[in-house]
Structures are given as structure tokens and as C-alpha cells.
Protein backbone atom coordinates (compact mmCIF):
# COMPACT_ATOMS: atom_id res chain seq x y z
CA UNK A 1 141.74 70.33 78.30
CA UNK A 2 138.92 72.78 79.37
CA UNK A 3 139.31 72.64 82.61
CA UNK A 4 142.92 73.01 81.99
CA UNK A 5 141.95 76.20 80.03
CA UNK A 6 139.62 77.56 82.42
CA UNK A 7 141.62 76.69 85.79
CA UNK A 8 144.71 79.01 84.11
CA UNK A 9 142.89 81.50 83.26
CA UNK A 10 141.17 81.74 86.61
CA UNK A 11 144.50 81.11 88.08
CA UNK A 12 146.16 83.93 86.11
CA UNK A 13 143.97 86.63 87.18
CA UNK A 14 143.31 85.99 90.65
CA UNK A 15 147.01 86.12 91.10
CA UNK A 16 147.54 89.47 88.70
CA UNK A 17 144.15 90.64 91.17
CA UNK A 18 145.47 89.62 94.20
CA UNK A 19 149.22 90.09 94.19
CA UNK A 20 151.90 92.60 93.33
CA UNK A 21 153.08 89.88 90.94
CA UNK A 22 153.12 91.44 87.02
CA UNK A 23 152.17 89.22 83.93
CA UNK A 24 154.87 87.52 83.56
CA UNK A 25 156.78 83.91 83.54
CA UNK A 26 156.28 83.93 87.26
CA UNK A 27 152.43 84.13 87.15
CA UNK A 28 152.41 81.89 83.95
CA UNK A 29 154.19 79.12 85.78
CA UNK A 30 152.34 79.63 89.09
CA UNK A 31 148.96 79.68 86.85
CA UNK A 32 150.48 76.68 85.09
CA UNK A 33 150.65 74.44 88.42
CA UNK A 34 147.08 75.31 89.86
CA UNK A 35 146.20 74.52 86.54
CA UNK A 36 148.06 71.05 86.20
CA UNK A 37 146.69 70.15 89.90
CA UNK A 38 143.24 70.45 89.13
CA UNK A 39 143.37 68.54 85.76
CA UNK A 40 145.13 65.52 87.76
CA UNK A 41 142.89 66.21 90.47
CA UNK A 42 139.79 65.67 87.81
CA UNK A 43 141.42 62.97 85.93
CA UNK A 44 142.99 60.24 88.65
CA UNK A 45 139.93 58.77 89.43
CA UNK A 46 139.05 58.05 85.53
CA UNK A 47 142.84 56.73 85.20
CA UNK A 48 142.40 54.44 87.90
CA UNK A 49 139.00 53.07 87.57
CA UNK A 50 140.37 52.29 83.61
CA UNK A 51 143.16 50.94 85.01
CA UNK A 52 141.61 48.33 87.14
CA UNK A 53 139.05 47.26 84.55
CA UNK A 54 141.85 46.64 82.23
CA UNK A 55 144.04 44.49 84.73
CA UNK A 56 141.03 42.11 86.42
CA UNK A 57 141.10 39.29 85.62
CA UNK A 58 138.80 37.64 82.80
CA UNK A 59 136.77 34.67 82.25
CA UNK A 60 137.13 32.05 79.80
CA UNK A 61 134.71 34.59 77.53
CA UNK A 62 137.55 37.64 77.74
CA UNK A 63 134.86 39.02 79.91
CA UNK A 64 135.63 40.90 83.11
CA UNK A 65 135.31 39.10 86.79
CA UNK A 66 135.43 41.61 88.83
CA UNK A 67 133.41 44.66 87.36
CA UNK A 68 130.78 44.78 85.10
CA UNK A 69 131.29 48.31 83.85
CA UNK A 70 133.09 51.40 84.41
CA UNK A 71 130.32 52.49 86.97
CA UNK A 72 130.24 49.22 88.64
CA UNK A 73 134.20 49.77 89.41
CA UNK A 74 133.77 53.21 90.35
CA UNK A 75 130.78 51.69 93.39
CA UNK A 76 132.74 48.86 94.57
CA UNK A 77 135.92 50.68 94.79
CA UNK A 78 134.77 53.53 96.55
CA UNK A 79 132.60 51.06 99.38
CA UNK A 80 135.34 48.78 99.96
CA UNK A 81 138.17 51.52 99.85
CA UNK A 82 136.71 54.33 100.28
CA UNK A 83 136.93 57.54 98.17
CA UNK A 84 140.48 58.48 98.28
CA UNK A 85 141.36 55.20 96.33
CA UNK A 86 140.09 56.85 93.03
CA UNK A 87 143.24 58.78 94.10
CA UNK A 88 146.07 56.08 94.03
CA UNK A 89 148.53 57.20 92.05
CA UNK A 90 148.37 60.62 91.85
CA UNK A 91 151.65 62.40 92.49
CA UNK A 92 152.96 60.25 89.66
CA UNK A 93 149.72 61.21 87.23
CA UNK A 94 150.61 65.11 88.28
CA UNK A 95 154.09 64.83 87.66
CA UNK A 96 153.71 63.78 83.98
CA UNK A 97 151.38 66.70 83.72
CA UNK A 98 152.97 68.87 85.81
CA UNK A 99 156.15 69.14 82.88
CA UNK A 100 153.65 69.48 79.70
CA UNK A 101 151.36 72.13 81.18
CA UNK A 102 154.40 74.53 82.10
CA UNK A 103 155.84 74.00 78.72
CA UNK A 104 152.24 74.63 76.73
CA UNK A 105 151.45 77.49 79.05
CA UNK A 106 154.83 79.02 78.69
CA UNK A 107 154.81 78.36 75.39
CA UNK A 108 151.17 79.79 74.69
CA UNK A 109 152.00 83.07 76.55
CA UNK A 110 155.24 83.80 74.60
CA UNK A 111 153.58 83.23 71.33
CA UNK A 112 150.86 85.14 71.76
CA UNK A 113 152.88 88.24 73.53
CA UNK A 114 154.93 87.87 70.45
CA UNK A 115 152.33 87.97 68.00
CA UNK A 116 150.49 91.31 69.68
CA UNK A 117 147.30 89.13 70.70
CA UNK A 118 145.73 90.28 74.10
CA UNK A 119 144.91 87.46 77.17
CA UNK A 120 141.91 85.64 77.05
């Protein structure tokens, strides 16, 4: 959530800096998708390195055979497949987020326009 928090409001006033664009549901849902992007961006690789630890395969102890720990997935599948596998999945990871960030953001700026706070 904090980078989610700091990407929109780094998003929101480069735009309001750099464009004609006014504060507005415009810049609130363009500030929303930069924002969205960079969460997915930060959390794919976490998703799928928990993903494959939960779906190895175990031994007759419940324990693990393919990875001994979340770091030890992380190594192995970045050597064998290279870095972009932490990345597998991600359209689908960014288009769960994609929907809840535009409707918190949205949400966030019409509540606080409506109850006379300033922007962060």
C-alpha cells in the first residue's frame, strides 16, 4: 500500500506539473493506473515465487522438494529462467488491481474534496 500511496501521489503531480490537465477524475484515474502498474510491477515476483513454493511437490515429511525457502526459489528461478519469470502472470495480477485502485483512488479524492480536506 505505500508504494501505492506514494506512486499516486507522485503520479498526480507530475501530471497537474506537466500537463494542461486540471485536478480532476481524469488525472485521478490516470494517477490511479501508474499507480496500480507499479504496485503489480513490485508485487508479481512475491506472488509467483509464493506460488511455486506452495504447488512443488512435497516429501513424505510435507516438506518441500524443490525449494528450500522463499530465497532459494527466488535463485533457482531466476538462473534457470531468467528474471522475467518472477513476471509470469502479470497482466492478470494488474488487472485485479487495476479495478480496486481506480475505485479507492476515485473514491479517496471525492471524499476528501467533499469534506474540504486539501491533497496530500
Amino acid at each position: 500500500m505505500f508504494s501505492d500511496l506514494a506512486t499516486y501521489d507522485s503520479a498526480k503531480r507530475f501530471i497537474l506539473g506537466h500537463s494542461s490537465l486540471s485536478d480532476g477524475p481524469i488525472v485521478h484515474s490516470l494517477s490511479s493506473a501508474c499507480s496500480g502498474i507499479v504496485a503489480a510491477s513490485l508485487g508479481t515476483p512475491a506472488d509467483v515465487v509464493k506460488t511455486r513454493i506452495m504447488n512443488q511437490p512435497t516429501d513424505s515429511m510435507g516438506r518441500g522438494t524443490l525449494y528450500s525457502s522463499s530465497i532459494d526459489c527466488l535463485v533457482k528461478t531466476v538462473r534457470k529462467e531468467g528474471v522475467m519469470a518472477l513476471y509470469k502472470g502479470f497482466i492478470p495480477i494488474w488487472s485485479r488491481m487495476a479495478p480496486w485502485s481506480l475505485t479507492f483512488w476515485l473514491t479517496y479524492e471525492q471524499v476528501r474534496r467533499l469534506s474540504g480536506t486539501s491533497s496530500f
